[in-house]
N, C-alpha and C. Protein backbone atom coordinates (compact mmCIF):
# COMPACT_ATOMS: atom_id res chain seq x y z
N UNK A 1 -19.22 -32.89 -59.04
CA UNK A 1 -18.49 -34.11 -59.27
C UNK A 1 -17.71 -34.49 -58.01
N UNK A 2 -17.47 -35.71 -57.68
CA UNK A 2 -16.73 -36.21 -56.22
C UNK A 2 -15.35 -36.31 -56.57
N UNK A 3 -14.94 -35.83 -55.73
CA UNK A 3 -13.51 -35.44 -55.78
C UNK A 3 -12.86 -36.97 -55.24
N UNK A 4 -12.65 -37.98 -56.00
CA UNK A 4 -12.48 -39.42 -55.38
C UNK A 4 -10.94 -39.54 -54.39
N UNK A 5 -10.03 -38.96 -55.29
CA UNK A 5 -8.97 -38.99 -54.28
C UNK A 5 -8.34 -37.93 -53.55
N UNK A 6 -9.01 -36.61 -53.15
CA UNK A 6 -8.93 -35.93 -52.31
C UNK A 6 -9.50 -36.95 -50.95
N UNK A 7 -10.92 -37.33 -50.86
CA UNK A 7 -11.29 -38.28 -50.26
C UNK A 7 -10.61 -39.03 -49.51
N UNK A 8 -9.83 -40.16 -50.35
CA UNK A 8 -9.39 -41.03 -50.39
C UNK A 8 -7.61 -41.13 -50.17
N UNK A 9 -7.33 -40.10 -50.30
CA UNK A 9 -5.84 -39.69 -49.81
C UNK A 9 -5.31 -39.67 -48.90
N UNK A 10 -5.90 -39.63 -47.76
CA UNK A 10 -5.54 -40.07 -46.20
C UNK A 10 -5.40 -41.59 -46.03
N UNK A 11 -5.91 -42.27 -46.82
CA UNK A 11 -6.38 -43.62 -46.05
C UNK A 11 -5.22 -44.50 -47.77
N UNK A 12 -5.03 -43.78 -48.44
CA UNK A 12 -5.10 -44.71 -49.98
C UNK A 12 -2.96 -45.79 -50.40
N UNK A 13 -2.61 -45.29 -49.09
CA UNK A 13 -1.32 -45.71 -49.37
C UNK A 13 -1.57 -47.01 -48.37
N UNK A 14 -2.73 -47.57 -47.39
CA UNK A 14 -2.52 -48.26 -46.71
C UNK A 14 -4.01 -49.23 -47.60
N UNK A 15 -4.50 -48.46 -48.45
CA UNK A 15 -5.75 -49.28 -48.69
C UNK A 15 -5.71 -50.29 -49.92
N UNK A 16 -4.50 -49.45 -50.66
CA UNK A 16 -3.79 -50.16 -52.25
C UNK A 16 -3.04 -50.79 -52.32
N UNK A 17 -2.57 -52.09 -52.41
CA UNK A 17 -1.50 -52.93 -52.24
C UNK A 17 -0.40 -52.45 -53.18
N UNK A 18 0.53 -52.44 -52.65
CA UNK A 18 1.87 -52.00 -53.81
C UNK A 18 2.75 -53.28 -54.33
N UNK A 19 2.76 -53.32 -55.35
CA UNK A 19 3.35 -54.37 -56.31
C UNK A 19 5.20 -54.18 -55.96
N UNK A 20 5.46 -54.86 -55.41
CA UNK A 20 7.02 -55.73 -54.73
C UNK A 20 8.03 -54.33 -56.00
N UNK A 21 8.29 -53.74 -55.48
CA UNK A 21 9.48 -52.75 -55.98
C UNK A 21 10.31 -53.03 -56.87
N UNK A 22 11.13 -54.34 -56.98
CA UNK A 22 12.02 -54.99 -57.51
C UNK A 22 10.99 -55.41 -59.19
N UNK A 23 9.89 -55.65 -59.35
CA UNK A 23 9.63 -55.77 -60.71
C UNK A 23 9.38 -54.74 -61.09
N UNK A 24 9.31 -53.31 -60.88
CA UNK A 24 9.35 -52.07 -61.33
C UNK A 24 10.67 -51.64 -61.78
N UNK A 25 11.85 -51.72 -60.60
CA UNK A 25 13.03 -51.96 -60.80
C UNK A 25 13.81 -52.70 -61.98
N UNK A 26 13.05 -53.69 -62.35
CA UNK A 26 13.46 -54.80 -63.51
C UNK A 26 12.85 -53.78 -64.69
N UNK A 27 11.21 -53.52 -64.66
CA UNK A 27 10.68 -53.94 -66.18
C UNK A 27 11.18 -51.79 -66.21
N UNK A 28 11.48 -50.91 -65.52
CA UNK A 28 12.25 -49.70 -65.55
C UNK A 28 14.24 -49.70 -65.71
N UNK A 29 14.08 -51.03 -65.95
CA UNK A 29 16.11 -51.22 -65.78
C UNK A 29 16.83 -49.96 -65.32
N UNK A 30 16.20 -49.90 -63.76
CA UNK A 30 16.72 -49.63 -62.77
C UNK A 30 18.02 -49.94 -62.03
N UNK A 31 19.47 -49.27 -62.10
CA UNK A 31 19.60 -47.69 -62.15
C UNK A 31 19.43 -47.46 -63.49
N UNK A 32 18.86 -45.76 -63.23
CA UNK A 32 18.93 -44.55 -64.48
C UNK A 32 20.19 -43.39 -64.08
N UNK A 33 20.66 -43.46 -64.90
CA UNK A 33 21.31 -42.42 -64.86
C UNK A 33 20.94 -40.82 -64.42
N UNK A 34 19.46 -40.47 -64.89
CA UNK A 34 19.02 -39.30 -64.87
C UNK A 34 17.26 -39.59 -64.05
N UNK A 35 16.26 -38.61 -65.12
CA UNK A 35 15.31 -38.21 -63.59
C UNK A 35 14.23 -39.44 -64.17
N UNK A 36 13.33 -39.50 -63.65
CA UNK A 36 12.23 -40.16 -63.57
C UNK A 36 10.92 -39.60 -63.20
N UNK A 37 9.75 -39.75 -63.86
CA UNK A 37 8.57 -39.15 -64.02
C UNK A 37 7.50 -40.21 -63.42
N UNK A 38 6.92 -40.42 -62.11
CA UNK A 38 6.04 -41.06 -62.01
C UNK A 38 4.45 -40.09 -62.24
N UNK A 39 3.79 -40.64 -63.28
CA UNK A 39 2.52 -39.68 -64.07
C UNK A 39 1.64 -40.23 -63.46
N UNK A 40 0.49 -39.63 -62.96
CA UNK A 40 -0.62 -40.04 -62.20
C UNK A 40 0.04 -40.53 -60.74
N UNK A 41 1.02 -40.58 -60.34
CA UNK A 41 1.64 -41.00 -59.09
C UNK A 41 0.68 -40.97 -57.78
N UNK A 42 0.07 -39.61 -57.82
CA UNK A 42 -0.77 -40.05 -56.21
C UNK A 42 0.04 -39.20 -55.34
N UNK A 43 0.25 -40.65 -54.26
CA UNK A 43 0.99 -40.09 -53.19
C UNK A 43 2.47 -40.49 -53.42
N UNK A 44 2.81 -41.42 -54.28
CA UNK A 44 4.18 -41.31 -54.89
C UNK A 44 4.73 -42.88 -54.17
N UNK A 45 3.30 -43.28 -53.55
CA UNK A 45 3.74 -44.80 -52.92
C UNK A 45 4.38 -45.99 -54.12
N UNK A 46 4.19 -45.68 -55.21
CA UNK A 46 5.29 -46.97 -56.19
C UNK A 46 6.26 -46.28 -56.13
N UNK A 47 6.54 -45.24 -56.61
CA UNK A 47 7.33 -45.11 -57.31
C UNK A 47 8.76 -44.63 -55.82
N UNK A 48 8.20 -44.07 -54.82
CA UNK A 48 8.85 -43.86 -53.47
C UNK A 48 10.69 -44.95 -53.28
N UNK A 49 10.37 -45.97 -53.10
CA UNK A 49 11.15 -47.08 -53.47
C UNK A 49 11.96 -47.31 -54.23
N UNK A 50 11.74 -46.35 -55.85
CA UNK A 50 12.32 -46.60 -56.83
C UNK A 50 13.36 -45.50 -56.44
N UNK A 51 13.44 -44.52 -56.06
CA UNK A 51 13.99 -43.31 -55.68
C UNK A 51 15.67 -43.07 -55.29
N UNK A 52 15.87 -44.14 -55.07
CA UNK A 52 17.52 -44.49 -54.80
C UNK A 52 18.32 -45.15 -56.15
N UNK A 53 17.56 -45.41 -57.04
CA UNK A 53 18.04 -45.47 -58.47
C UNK A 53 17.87 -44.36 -59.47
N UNK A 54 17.67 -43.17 -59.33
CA UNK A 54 17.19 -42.34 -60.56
C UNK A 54 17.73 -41.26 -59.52
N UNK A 55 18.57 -40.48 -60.57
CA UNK A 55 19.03 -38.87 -59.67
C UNK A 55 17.86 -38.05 -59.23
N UNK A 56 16.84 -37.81 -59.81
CA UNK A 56 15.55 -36.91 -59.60
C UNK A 56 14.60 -37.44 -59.73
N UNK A 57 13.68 -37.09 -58.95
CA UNK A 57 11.95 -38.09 -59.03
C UNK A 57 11.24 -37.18 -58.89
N UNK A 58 10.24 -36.91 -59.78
CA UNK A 58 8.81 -36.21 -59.75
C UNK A 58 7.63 -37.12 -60.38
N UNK A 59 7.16 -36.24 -58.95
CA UNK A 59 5.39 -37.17 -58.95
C UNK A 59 4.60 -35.79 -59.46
N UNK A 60 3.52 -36.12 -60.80
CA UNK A 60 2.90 -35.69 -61.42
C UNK A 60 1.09 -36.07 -61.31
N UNK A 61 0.38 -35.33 -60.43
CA UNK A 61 -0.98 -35.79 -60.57
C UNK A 61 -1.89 -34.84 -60.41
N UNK A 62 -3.00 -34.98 -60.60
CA UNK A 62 -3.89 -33.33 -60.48
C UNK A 62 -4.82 -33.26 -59.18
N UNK A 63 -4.36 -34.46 -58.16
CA UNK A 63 -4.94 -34.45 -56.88
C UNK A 63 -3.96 -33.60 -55.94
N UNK A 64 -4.26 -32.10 -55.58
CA UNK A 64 -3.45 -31.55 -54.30
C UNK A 64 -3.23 -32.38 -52.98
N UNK A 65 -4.49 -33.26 -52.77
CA UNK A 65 -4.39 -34.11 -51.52
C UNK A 65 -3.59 -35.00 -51.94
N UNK A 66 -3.67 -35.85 -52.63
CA UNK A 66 -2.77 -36.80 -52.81
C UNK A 66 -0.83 -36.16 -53.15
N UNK A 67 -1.02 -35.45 -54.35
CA UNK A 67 0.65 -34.75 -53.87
C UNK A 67 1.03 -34.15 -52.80
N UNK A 68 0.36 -33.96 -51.46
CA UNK A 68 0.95 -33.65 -50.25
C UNK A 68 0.93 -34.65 -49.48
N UNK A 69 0.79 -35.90 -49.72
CA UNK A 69 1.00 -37.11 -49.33
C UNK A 69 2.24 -37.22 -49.68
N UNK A 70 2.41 -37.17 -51.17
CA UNK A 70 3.94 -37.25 -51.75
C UNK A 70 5.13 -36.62 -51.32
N UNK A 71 4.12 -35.22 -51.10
CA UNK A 71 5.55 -33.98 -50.34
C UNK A 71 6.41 -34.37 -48.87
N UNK A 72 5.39 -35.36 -48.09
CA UNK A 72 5.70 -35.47 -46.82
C UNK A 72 6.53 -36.71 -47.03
N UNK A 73 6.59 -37.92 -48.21
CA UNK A 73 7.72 -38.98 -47.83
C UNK A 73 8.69 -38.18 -48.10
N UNK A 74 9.28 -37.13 -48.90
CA UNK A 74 10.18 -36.59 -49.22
C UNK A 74 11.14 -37.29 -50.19
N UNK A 75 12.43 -37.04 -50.51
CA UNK A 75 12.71 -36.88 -51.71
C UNK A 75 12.07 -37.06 -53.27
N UNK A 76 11.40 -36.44 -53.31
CA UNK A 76 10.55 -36.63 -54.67
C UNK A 76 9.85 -35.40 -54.65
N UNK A 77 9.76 -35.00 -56.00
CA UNK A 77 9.45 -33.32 -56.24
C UNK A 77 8.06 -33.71 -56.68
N UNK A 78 6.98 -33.39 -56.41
CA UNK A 78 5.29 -33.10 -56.61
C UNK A 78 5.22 -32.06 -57.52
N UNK A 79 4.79 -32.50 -58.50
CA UNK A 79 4.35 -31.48 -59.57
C UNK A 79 2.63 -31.22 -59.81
N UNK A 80 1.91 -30.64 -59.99
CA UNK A 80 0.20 -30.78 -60.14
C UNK A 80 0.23 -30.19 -61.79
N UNK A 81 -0.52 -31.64 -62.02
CA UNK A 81 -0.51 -31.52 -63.78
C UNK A 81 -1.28 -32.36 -64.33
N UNK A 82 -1.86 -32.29 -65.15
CA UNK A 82 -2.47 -33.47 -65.81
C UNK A 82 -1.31 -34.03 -66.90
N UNK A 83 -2.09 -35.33 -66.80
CA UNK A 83 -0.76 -36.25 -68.32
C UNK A 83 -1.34 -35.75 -69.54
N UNK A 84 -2.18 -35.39 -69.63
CA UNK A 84 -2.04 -34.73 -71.22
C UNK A 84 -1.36 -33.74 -71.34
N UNK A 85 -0.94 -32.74 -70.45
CA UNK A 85 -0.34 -31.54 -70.85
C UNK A 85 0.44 -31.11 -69.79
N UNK A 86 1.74 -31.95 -69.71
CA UNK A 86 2.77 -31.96 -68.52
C UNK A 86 3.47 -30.34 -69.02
N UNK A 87 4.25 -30.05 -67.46
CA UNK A 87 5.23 -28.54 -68.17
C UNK A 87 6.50 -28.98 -68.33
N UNK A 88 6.95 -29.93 -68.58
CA UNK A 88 8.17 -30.63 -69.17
C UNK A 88 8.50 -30.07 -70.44
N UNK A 89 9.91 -29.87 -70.42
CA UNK A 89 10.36 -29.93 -71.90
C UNK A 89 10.50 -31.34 -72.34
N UNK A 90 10.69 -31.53 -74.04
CA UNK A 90 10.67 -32.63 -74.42
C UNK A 90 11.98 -33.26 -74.15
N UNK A 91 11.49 -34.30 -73.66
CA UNK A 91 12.83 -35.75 -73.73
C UNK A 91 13.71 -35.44 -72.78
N UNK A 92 12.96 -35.01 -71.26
CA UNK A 92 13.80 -34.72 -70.11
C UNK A 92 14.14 -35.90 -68.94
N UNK A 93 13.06 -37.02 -69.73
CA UNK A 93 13.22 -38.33 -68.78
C UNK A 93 13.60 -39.25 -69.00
N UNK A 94 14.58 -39.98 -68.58
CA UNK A 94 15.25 -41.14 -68.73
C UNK A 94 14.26 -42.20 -68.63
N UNK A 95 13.35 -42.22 -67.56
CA UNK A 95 12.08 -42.85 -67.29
C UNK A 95 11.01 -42.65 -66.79
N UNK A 96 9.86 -43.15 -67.26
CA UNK A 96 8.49 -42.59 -66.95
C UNK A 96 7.59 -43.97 -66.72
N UNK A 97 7.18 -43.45 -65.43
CA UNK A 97 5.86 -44.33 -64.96
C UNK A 97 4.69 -43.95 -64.69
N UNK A 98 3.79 -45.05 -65.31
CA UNK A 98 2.63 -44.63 -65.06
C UNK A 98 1.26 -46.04 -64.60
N UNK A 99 1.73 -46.16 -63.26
CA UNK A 99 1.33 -47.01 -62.83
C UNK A 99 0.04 -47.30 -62.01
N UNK A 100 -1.06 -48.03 -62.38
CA UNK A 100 -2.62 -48.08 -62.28
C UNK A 100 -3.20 -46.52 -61.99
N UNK A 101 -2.87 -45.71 -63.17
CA UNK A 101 -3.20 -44.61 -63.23
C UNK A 101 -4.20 -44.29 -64.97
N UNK A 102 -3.65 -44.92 -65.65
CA UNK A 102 -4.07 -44.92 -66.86
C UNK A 102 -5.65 -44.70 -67.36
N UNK A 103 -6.23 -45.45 -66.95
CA UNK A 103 -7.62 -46.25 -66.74
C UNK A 103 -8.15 -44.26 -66.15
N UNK A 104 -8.03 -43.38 -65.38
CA UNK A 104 -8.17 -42.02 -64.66
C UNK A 104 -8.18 -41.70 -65.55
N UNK A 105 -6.95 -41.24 -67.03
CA UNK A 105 -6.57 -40.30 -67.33
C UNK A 105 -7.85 -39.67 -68.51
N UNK A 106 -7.87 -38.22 -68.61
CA UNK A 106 -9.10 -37.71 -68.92
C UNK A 106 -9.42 -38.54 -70.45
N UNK A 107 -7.94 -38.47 -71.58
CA UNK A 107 -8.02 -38.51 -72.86
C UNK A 107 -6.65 -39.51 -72.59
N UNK A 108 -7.02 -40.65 -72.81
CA UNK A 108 -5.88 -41.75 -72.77
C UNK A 108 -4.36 -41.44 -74.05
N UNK A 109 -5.17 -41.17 -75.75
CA UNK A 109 -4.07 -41.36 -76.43
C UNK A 109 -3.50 -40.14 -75.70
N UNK A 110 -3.82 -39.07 -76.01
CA UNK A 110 -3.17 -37.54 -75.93
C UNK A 110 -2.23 -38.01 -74.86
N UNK A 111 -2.53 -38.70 -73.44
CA UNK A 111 -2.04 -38.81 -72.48
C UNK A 111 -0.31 -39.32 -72.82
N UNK A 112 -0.78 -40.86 -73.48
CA UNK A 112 0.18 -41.43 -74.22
C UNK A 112 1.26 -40.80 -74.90
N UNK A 113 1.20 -39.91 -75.91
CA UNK A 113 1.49 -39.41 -76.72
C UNK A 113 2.42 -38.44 -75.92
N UNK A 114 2.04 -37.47 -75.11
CA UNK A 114 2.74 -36.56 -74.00
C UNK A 114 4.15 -36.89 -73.29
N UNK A 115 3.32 -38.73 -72.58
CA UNK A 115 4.49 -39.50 -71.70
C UNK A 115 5.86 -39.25 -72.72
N UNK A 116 5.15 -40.36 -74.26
CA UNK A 116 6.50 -40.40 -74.61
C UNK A 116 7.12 -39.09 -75.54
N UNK A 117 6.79 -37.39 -75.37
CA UNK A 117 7.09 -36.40 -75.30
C UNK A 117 8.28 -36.42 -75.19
N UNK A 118 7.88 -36.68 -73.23
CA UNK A 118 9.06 -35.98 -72.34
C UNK A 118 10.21 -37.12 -71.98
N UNK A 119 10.14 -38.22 -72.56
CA UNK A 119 10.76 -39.47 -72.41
C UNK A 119 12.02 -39.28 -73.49
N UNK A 120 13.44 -39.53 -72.83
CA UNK A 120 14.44 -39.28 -73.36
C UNK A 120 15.00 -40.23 -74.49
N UNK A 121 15.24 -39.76 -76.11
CA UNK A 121 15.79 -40.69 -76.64
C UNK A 121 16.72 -41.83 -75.85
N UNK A 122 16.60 -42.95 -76.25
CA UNK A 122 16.99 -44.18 -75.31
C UNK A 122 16.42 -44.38 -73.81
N UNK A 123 15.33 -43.79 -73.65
CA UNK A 123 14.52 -44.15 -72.84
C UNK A 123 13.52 -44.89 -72.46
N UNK A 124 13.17 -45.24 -71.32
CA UNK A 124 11.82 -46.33 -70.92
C UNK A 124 11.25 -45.89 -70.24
N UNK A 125 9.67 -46.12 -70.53
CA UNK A 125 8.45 -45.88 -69.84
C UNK A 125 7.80 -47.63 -69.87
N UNK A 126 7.23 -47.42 -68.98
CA UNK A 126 6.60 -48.23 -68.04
C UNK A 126 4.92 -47.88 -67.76
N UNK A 127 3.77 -48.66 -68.23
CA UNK A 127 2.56 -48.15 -68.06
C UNK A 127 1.71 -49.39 -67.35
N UNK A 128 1.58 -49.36 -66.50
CA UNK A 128 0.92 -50.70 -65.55
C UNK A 128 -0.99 -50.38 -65.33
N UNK A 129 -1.52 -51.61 -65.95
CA UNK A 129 -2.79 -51.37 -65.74
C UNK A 129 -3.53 -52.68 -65.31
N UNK A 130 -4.44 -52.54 -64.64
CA UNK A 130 -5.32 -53.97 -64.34
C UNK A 130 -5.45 -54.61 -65.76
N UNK A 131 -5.22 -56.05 -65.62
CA UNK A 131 -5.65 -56.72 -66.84
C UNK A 131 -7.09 -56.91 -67.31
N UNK A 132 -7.81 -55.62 -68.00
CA UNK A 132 -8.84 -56.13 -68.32
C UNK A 132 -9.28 -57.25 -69.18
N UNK A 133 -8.74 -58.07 -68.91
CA UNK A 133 -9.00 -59.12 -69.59
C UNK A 133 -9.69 -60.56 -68.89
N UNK A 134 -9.20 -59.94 -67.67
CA UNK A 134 -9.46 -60.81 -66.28
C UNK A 134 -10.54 -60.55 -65.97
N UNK A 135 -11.62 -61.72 -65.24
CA UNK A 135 -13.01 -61.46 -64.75
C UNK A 135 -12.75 -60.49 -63.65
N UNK A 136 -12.27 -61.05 -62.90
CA UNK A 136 -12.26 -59.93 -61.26
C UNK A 136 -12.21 -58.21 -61.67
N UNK A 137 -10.99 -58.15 -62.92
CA UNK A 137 -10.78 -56.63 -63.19
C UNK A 137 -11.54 -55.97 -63.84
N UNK A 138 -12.31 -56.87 -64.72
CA UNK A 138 -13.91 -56.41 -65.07
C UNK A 138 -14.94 -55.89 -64.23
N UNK A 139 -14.72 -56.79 -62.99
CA UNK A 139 -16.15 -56.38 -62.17
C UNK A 139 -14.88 -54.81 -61.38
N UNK A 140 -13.64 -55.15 -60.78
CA UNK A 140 -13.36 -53.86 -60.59
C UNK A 140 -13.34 -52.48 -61.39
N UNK A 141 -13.89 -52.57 -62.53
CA UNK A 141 -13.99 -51.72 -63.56
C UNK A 141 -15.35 -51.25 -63.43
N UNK A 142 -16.30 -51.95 -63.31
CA UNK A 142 -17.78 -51.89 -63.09
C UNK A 142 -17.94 -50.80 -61.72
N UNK A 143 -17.10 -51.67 -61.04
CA UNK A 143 -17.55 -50.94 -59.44
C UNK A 143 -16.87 -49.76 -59.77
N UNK A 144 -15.97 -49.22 -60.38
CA UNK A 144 -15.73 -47.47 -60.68
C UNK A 144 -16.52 -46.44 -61.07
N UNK A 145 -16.91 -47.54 -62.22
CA UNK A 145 -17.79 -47.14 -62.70
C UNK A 145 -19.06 -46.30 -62.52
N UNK A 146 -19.74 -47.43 -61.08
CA UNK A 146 -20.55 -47.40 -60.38
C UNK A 146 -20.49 -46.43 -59.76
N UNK A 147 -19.00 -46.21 -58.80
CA UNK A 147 -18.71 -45.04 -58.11
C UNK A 147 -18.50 -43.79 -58.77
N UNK A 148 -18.81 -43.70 -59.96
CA UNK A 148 -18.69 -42.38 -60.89
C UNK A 148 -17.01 -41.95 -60.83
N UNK A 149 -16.46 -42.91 -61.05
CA UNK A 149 -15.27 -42.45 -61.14
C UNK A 149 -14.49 -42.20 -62.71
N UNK A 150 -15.31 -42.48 -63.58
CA UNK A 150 -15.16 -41.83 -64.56
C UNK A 150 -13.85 -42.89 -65.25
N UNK A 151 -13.95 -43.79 -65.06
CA UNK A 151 -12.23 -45.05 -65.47
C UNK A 151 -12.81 -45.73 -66.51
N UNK A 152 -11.56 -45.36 -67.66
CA UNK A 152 -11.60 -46.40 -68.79
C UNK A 152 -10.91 -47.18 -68.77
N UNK A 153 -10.48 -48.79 -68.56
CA UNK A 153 -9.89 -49.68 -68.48
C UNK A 153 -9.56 -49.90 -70.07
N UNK A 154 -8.53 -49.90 -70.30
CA UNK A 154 -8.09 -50.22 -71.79
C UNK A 154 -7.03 -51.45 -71.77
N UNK A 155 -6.78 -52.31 -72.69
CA UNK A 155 -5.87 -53.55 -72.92
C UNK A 155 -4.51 -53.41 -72.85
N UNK A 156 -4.04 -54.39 -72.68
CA UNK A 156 -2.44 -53.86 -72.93
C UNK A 156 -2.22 -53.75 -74.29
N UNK A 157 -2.83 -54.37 -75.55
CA UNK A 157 -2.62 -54.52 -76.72
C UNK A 157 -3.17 -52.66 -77.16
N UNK A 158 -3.94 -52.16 -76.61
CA UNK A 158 -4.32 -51.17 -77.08
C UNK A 158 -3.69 -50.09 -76.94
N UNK A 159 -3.29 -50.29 -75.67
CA UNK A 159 -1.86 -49.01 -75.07
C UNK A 159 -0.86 -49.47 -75.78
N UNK A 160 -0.36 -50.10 -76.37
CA UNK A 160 0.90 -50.32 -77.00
C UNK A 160 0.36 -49.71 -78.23
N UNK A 161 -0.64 -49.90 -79.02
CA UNK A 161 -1.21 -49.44 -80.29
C UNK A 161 -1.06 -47.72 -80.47
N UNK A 162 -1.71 -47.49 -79.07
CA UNK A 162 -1.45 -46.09 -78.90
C UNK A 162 -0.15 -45.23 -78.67
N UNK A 163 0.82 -46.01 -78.51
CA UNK A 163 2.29 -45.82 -78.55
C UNK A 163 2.86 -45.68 -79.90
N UNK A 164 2.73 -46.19 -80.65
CA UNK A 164 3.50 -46.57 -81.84
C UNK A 164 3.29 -45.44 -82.56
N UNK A 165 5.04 -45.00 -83.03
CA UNK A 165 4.83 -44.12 -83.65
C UNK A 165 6.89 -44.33 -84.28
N UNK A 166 6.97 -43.42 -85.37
CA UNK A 166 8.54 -43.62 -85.50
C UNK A 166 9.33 -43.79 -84.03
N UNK A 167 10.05 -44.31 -84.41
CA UNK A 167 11.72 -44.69 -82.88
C UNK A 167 11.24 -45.56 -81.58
N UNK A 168 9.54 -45.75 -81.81
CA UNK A 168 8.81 -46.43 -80.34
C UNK A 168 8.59 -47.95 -80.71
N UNK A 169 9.15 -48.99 -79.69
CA UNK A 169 8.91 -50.07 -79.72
C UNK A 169 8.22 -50.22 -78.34
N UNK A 170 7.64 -51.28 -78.10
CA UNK A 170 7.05 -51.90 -76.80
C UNK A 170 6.78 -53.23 -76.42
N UNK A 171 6.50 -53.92 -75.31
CA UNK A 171 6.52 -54.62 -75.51
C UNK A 171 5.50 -55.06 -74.32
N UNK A 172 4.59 -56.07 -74.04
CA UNK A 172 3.95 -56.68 -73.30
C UNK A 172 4.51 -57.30 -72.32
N UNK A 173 4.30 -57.49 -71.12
CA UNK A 173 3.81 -58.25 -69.93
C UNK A 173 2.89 -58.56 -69.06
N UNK A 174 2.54 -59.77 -68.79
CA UNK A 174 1.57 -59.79 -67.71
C UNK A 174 1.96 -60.74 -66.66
N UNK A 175 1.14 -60.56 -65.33
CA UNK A 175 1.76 -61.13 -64.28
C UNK A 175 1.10 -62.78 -64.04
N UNK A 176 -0.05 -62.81 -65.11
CA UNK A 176 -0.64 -63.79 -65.17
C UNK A 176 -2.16 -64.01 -63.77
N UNK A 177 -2.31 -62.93 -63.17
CA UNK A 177 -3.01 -62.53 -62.18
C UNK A 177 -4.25 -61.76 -62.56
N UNK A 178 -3.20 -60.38 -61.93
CA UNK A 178 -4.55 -59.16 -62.23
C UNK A 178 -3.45 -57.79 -63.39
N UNK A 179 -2.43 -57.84 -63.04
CA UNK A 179 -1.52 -56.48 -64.06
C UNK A 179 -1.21 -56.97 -65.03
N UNK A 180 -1.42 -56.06 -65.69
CA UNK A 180 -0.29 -55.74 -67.49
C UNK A 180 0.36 -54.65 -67.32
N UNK A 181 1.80 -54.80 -68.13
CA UNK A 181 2.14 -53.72 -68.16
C UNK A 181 2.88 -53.67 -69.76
N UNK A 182 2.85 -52.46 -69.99
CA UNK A 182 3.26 -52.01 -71.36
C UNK A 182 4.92 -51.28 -71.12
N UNK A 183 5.85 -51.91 -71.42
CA UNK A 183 6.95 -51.47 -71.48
C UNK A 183 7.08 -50.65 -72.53
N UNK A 184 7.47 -49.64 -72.67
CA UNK A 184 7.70 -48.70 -74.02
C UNK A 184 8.77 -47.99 -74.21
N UNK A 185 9.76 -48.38 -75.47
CA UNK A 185 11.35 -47.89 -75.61
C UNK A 185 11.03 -46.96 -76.45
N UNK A 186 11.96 -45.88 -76.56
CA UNK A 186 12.36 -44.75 -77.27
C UNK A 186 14.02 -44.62 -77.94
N UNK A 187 13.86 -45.19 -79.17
CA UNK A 187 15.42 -45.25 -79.96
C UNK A 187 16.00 -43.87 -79.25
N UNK A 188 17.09 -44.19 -79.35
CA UNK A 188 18.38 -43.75 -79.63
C UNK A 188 18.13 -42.63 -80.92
N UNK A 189 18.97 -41.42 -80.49
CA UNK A 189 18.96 -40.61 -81.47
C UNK A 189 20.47 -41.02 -81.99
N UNK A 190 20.38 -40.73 -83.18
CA UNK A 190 22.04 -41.12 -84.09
C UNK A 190 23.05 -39.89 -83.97
């Protein structure tokens, strides 16, 4: 099997456009008090930025090349893990991102289900995915495809579906372009 972003890890922070910091900042209501989980992170290029609002940042992905990309911007702790089965205790994050990573992950709900695990009562996660709904993100879905990269593009309506469970609300956005993103709250414990 091709190891796509071992590959692609040298070249992938200058080859991926990064979405303007400040709407991550917004749809994460940025500052957090506590840590932050970017899941599937990479080289930790979104979430890098966010890093001066959240006391602790760990980047979570199962590419070694790509988390030593992460190790070298520095402040942000590299963890190697898959999102289905993080070594987090439960409800250690104030916030969790998981940004154009989704679409990778081996088993999407399980994945889901995990995030909001380790996601702290009164917490927000954040799940950003190409809008498959859009022609262009279709054919970029195809061409993954093509490249055996093994990507399920799923809806925003469907990731929210896959969220719902007691204390979880969510809520939709799109940029009206090419992203959706699935905002997802975690009540308050009483």
């Amino acid at each position: 099997m091709i190891d796509h972003f071992r590959v692609l890890a040298p070249i992938y922070d200058r080859m991926i456009p990064v979405v303007d910091p400040e709407i991550y900042r917004s749809l994460l209501d940025l500052p957090a008090q506590g840590s932050m989980l970017d899941v599937g992170g990479g080289t930790g290029r979104v979430s890098a930025p966010l890093q001066q609002w959240v006391k602790h940042l760990v980047v979570a992905d199962v590419s070694r090349a790509m988390l030593r990309r992460a190790q070298k911007r520095g402040g942000m702790w590299p963890v190697r893990s898959m999102a289905e089965r993080l070594p987090f205790a439960d409800g250690v994050f104030d916030r969790v991102l998981a940004a154009d990573a989704l679409h990778h992950f081996r088993s999407q709900s399980v994945a889901v289900k995990e995030l909001i695990r380790v996601l702290s009562h009164g917490g927000r996660m954040v799940v950003e995915e190409p809008d498959i709904t859009r022609p262009l993100i279709r054919l970029l879905a195809l061409m993954e495809k093509l490249a055996m990269m093994k990507s399920r593009f799923l809806s925003a309506e469907i990731i929210a579906e896959m969220a719902k469970g007691p204390g979880i609300t969510s809520k939709i956005v799109r940029d009206g372009k090419w992203l959706s993103w699935v905002i997802i709250f975690k009540e308050k414990t009483r």
